[in-house]
Protein backbone atom coordinates (compact mmCIF):
# COMPACT_ATOMS: atom_id res chain seq x y z
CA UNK A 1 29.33 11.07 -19.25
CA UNK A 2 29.21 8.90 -16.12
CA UNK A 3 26.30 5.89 -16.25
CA UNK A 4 23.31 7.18 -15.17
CA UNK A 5 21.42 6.16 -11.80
CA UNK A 6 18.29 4.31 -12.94
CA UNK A 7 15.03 3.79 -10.95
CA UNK A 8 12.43 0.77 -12.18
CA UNK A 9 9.11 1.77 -11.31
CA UNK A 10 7.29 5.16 -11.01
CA UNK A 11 4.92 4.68 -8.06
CA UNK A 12 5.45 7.40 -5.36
CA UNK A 13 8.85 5.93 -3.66
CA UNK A 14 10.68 6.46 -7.16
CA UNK A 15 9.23 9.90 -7.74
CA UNK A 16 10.18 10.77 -4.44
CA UNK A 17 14.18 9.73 -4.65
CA UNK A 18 14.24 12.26 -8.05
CA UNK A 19 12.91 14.93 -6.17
CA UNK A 20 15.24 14.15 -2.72
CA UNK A 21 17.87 13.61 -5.11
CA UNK A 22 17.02 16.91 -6.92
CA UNK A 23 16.43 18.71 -3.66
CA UNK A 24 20.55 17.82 -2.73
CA UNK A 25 21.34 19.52 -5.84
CA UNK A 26 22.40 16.15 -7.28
CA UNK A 27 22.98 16.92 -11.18
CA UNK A 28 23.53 13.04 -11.49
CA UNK A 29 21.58 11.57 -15.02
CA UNK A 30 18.65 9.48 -13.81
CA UNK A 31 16.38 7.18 -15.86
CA UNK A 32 13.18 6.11 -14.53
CA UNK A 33 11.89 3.10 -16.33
CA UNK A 34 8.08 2.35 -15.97
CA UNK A 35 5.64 -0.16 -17.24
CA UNK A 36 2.61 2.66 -16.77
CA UNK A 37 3.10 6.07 -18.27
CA UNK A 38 4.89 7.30 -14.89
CA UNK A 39 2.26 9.67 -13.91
CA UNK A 40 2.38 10.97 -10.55
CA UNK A 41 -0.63 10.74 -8.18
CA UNK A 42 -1.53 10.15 -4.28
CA UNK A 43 -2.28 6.35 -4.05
CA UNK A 44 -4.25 6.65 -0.64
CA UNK A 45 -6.80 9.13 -3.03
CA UNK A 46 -8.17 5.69 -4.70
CA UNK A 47 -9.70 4.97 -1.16
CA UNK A 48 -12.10 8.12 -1.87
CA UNK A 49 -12.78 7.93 -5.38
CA UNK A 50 -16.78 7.31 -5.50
CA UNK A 51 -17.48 9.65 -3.06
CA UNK A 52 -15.42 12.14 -4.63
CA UNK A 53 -16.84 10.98 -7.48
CA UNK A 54 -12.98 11.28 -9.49
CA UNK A 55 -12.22 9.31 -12.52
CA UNK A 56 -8.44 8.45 -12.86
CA UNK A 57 -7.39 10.82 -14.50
CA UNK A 58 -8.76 13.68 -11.70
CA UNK A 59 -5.93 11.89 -9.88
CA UNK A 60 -3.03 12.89 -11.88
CA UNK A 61 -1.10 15.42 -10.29
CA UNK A 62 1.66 15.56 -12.94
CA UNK A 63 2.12 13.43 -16.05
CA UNK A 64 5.34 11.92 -16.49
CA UNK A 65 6.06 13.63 -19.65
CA UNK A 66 5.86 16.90 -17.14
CA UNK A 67 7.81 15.20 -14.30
CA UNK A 68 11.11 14.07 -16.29
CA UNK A 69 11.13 17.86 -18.04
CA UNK A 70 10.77 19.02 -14.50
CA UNK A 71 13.47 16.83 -12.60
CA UNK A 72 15.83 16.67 -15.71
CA UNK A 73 15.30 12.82 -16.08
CA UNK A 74 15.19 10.25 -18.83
CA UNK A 75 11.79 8.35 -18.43
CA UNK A 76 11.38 5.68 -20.57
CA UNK A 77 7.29 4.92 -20.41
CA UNK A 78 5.31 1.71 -21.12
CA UNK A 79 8.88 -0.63 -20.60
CA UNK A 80 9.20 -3.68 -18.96
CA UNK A 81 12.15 -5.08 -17.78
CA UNK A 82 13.45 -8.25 -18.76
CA UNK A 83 16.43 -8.87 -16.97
CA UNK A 84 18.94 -7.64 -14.25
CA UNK A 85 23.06 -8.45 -14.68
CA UNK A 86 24.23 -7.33 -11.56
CA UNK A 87 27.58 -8.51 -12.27
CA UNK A 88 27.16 -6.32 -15.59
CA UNK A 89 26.15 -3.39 -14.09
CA UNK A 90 23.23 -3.24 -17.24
CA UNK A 91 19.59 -4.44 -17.89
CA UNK A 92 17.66 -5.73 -20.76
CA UNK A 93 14.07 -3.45 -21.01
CA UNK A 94 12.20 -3.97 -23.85
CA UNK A 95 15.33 -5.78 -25.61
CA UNK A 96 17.57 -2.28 -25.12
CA UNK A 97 20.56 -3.25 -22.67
CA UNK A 98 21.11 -0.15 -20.42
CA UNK A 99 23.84 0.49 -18.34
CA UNK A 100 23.79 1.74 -14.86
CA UNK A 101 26.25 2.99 -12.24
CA UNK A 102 23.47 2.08 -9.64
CA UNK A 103 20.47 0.76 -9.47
CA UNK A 104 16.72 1.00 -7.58
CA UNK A 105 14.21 -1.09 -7.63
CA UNK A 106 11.21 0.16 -6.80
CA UNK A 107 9.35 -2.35 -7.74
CA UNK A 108 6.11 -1.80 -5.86
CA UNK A 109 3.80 -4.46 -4.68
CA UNK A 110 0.84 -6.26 -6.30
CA UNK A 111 -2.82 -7.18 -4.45
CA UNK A 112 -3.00 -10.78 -3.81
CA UNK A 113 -5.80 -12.79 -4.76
CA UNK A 114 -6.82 -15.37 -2.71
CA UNK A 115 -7.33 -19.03 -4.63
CA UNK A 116 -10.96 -19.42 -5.94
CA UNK A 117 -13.01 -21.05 -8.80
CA UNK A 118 -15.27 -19.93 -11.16
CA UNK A 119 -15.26 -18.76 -14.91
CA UNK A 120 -14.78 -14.69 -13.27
CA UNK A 121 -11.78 -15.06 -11.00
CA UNK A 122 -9.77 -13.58 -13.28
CA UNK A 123 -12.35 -10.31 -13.29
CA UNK A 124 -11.82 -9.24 -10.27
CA UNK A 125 -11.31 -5.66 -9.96
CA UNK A 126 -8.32 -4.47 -7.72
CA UNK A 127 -7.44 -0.64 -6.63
CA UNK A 128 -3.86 -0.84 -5.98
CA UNK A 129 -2.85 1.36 -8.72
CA UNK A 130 -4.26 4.45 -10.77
CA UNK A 131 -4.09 1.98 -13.95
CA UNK A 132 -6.16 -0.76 -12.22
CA UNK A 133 -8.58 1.86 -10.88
CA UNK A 134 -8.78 2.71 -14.72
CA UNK A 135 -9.16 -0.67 -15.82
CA UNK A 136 -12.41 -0.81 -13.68
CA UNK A 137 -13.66 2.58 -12.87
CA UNK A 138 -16.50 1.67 -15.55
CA UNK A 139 -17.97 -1.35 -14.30
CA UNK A 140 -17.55 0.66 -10.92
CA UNK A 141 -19.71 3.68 -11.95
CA UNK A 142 -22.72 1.28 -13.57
CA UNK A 143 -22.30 -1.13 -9.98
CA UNK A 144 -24.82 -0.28 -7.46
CA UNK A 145 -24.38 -3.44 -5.70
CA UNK A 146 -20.26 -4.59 -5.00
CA UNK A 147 -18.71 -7.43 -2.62
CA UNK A 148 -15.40 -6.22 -1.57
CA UNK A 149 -13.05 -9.23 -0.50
CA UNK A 150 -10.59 -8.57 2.27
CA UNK A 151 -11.33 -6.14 5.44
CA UNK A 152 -7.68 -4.79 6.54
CA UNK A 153 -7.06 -0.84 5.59
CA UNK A 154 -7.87 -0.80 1.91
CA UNK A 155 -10.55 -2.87 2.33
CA UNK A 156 -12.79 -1.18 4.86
CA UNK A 157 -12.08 1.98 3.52
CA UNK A 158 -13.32 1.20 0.20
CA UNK A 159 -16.44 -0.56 1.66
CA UNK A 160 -17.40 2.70 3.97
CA UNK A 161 -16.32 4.50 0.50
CA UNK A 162 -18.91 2.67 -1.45
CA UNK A 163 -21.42 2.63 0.99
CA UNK A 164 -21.15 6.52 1.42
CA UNK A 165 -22.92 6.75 -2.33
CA UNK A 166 -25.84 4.59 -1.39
CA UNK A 167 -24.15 1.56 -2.65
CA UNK A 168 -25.19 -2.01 -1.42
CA UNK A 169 -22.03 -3.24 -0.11
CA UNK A 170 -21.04 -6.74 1.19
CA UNK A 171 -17.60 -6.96 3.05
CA UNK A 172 -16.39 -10.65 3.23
CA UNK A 173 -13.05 -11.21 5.43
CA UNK A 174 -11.43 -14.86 6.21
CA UNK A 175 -11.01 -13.41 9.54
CA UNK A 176 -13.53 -13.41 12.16
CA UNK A 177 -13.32 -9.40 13.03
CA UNK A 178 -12.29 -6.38 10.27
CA UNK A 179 -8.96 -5.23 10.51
CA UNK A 180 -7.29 -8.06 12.25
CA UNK A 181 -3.77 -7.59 13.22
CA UNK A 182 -4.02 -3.92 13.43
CA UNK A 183 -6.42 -2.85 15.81
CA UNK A 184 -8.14 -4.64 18.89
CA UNK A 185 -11.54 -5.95 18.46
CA UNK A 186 -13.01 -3.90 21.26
CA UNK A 187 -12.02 -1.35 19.14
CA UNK A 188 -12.79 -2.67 15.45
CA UNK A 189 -16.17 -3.70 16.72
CA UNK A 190 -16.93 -0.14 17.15
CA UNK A 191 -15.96 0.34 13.50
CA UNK A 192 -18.26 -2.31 12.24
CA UNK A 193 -21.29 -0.93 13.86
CA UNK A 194 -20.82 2.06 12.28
CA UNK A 195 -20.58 0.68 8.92
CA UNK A 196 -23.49 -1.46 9.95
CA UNK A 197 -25.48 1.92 10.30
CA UNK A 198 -24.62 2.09 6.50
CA UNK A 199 -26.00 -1.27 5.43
CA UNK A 200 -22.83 -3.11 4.82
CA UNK A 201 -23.39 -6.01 4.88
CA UNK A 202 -20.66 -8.30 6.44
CA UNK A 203 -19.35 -11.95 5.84
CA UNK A 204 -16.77 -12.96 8.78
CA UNK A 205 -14.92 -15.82 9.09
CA UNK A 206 -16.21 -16.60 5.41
CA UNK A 207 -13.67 -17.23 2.17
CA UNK A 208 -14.88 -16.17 -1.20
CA UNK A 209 -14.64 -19.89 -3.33
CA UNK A 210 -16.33 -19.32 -6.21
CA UNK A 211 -17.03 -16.37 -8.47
CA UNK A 212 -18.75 -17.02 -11.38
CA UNK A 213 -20.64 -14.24 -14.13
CA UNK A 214 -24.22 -13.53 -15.50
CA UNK A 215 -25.86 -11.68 -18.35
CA UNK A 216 -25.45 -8.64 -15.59
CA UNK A 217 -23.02 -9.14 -12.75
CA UNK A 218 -21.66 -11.86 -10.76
CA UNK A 219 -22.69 -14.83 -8.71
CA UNK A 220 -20.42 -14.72 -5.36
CA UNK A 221 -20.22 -17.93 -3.52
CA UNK A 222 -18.71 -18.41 0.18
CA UNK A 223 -17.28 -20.85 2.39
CA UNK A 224 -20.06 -20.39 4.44
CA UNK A 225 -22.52 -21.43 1.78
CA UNK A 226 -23.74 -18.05 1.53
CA UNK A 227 -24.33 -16.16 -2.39
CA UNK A 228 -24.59 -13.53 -3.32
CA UNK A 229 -25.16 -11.77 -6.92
CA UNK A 230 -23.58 -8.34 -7.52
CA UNK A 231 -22.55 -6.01 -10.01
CA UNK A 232 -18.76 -5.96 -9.23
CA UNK A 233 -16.13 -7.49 -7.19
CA UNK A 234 -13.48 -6.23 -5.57
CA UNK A 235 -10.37 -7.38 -3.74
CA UNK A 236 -8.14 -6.22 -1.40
CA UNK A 237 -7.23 -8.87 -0.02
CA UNK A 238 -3.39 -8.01 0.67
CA UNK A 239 -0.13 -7.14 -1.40
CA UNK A 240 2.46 -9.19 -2.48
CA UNK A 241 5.87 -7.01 -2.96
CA UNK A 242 7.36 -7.71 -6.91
CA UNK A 243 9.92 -9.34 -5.82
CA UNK A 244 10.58 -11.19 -9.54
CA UNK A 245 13.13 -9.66 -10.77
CA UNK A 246 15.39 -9.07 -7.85
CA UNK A 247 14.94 -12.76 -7.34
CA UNK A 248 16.02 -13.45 -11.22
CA UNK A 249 18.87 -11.58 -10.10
CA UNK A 250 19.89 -13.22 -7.58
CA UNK A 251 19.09 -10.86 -4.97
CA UNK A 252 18.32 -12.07 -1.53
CA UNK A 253 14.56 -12.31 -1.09
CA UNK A 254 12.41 -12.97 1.38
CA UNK A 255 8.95 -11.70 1.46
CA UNK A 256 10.57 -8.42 -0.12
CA UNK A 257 13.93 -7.65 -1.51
CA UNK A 258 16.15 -7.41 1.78
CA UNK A 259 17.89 -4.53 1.72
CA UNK A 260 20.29 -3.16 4.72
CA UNK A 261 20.03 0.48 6.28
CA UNK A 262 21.27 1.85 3.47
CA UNK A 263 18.80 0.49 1.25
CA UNK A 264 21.17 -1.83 0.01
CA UNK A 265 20.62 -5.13 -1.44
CA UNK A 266 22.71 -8.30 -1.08
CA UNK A 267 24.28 -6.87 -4.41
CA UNK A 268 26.53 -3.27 -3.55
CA UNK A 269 25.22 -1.58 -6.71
CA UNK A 270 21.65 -2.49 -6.45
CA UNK A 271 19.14 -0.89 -4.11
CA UNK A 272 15.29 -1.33 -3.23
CA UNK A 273 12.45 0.96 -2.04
CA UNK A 274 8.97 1.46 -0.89
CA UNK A 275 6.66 -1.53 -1.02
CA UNK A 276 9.18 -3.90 -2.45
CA UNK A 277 11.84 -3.66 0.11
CA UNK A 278 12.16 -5.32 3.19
CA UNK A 279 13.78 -3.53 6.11
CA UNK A 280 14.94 -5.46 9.60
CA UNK A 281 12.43 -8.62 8.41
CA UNK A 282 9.52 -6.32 7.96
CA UNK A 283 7.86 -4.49 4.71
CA UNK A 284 6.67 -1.07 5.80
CA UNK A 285 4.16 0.00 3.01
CA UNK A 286 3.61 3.56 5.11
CA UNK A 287 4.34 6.99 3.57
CA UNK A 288 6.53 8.23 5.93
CA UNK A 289 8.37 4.49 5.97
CA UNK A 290 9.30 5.55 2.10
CA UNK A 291 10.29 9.24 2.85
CA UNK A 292 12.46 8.22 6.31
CA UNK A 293 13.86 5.34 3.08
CA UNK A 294 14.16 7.98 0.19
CA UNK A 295 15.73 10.51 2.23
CA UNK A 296 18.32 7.78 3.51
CA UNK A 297 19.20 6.47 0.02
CA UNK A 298 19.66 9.59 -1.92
CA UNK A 299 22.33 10.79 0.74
CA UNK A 300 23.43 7.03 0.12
CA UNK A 301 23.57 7.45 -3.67
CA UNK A 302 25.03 10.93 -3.04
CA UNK A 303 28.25 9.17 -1.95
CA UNK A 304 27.87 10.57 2.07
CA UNK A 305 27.36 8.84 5.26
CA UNK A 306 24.21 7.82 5.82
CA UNK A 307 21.79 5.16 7.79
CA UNK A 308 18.28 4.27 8.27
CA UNK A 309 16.17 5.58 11.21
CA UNK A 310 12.55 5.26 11.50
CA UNK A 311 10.75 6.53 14.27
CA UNK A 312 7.52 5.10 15.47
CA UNK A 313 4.61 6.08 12.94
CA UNK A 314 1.09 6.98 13.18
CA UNK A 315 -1.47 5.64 10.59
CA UNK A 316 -4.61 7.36 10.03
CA UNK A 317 -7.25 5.22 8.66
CA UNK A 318 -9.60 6.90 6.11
CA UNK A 319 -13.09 5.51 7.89
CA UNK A 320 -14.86 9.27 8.69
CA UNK A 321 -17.41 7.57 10.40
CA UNK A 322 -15.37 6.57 12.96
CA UNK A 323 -11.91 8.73 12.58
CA UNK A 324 -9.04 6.58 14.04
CA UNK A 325 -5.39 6.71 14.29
CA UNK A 326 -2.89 4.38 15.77
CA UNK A 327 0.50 3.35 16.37
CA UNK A 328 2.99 1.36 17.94
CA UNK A 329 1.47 -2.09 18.60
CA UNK A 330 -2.13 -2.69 18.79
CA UNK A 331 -2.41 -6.48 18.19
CA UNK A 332 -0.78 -8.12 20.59
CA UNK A 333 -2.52 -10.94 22.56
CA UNK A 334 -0.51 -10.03 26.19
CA UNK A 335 -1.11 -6.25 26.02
CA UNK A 336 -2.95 -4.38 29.07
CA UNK A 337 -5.26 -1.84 27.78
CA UNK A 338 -6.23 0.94 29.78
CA UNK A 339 -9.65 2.46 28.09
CA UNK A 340 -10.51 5.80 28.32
CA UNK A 341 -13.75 6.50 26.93
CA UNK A 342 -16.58 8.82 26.56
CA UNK A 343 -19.53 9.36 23.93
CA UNK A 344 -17.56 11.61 21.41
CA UNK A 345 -14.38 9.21 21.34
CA UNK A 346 -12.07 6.35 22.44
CA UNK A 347 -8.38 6.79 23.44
CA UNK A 348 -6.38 3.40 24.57
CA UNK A 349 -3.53 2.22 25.60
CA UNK A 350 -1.75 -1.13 25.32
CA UNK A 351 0.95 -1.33 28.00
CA UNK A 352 3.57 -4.46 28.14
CA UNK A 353 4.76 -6.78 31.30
CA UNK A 354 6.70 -3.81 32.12
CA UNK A 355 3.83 -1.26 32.29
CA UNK A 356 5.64 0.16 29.19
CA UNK A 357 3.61 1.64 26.63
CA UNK A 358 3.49 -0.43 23.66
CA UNK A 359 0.87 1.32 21.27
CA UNK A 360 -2.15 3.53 21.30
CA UNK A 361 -5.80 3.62 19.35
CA UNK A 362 -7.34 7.09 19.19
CA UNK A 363 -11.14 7.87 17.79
CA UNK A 364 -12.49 10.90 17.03
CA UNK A 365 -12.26 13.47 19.25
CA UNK A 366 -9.14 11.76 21.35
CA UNK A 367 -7.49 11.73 18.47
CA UNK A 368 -5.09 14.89 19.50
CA UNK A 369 -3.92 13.10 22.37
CA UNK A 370 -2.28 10.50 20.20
CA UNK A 371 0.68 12.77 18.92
CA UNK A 372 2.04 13.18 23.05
CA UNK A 373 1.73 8.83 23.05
CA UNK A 374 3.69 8.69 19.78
CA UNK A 375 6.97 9.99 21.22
CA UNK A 376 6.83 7.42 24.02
CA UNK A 377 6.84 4.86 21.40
CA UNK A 378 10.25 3.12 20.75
CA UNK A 379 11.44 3.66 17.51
CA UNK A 380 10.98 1.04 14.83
CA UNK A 381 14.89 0.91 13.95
């Protein structure tokens, strides 16, 4: 029997390349090795969780126990890996050496947590995984009052979350706007007034320095010299791809394991995918980014022909208050924006030197109007 192909991590890009793999009719053995128990769930979900009122385990679409009898895979649970010989073609997980023909690392990506003091900094509860939700989802339940660090995607979406249940919520960002780099502020302003009509409370241009705990809660302080005491903390302040062990490896690493359009790392038997992998100097931690990279890499590890492609992408953020969607680029500082706007939505247009459409914004009820802008959009590779 030929060395099986084995996948570290269990997150959605790994799942994915055993059922693409599957799909092709690929009868190769596959082991999927996992620190968590491998179940398989929909990460955005954890953005909705208290107003859906789900606990973790309402998540779980299939357990991993079901998913390697279903996709005919050996999934070893609860197993962290030690060490990568590429040279070897083997690992060390849990002091087993296992041999591979090829390998994926799909390693996944970790929140970061910006520097602070305090005898709670360690406490801080983060969402970026159904075990972390689990960790917390206690503390969450009891909370009615929760600073949530960080105002990018996950962020505001778990503060308009929150505040949806009556919850008193305090959004603190480093930046002076929510959602910087994605959207423009004439745009993200509208946002913020909406979850202003919540009560969220907001804390721009502010660091959290200190977080420190009581008999019931936590004391919250800010570069700004505001405090404030609440019940919970949360950050989402970011992710960090795992990069560890391809770097141990001596894989080529930059801010994620740089892989070629293949999904090929510096080493030929050794692959990456999803959040950990960085493709053309840029980490794409986007749905269809992983299925455009799954579908690529199982005709890969399939032994045919095959290259990346991505085509521009459309992100939907989860804020029903203010339903947006966007692509292309919205950020940048030279763009001409031509505004079209009425009382039930918002559709704009950043255009380049060249009068060439660069990226769109679209709110509520312009929102079907993005899909015609998308395919003007260059694709991303």
């Amino acid at each position: 029997m030929s060395q099986p192909i084995v996948i570290v991590g269990s997150g959605f890009a790994a799942w994915q390349l055993v059922r693409t793999l599957r799909r092709q009719q690929s009868a190769a053995p596959i082991t999927v090795i996992t620190a968590t128990s491998g179940d398989d769930y929909n990460k955005p979900d954890l953005s909705h969780v208290f107003t859906r009122k789900q606990q973790a385990t309402d998540l779980i679409k299939a357990s991993g126990a079901q998913l390697s009898a279903e996709l005919d895979v050996r999934l070893m649970p609860h197993t962290r890996v030690e060490e990568i010989n590429p040279n070897g073609n083997y690992l060390i997980a849990n002091g087993e050496r296992i041999d591979y023909q090829k390998l994926v690392l799909a390693t996944g990506a970790k929140t970061f947590i910006p520097p602070m003091q305090g005898n709670a900094k360690d406490q801080l509860i983060t969402l970026n995984s159904l075990e972390e939700y689990q960790q917390g989802q206690e503390q969450l339940a009891n909370a009615r009052s929760v600073l949530v660090i960080g105002a990018g995607m996950i962020g505001t979406e778990i503060a308009m979350d929150l505040a949806s249940t009556g919850r008193k919520v305090i959004l603190a960002n480093r930046e002076e706007s929510i959602l910087p780099g994605l959207l423009p502020e004439f745009i993200s302003s509208r946002l913020l007034g909406s979850m202003i009509t919540q009560n969220v409370q907001f804390e721009l241009g502010a660091e959290v320095t200190e977080v420190n705990a009581k008999d019931s809660g936590f004391d919250v302080k800010l570069s700004n010299n505001n405090q404030h005491s609440v019940d919970a903390v949360i950050c989402a302040a970011g992710i960090v791809p795992n990069t560890q062990l391809a770097r141990s490896a001596g894989l080529q690493v930059n801010r994620g394991i740089v892989v070629n359009q293949q999904m090929q790392t510096s080493h030929s038997d050794i692959y990456a995918l999803g959040d950990c992998a960085e493709i053309d100097g840029r980490v794409m931690p986007f749905l269809q980014a992983i299925i455009h990279s799954t579908n690529t890499l199982a005709k890969t590890l399939a032994g045919e022909s095959a290259k990346l492609a991505l085509p521009a992408m459309m992100i939907k953020l989860k804020t029903p208050l203010l339903p947006i969607q966007f692509g292309g680029n919205t950020s940048h500082s030279k763009a001409t924006w031509k505004v079209d706007a009425t009382a039930e939505g918002m559709l704009a247009q950043a255009f380049d030197d060249n009068d060439q459409l660069m990226g769109f914004v679209a709110t509520e009820s312009m929102m079907p109007k993005a899909f015609p802008l998308l395919r003007q959009l260059p694709a991303l590779i």
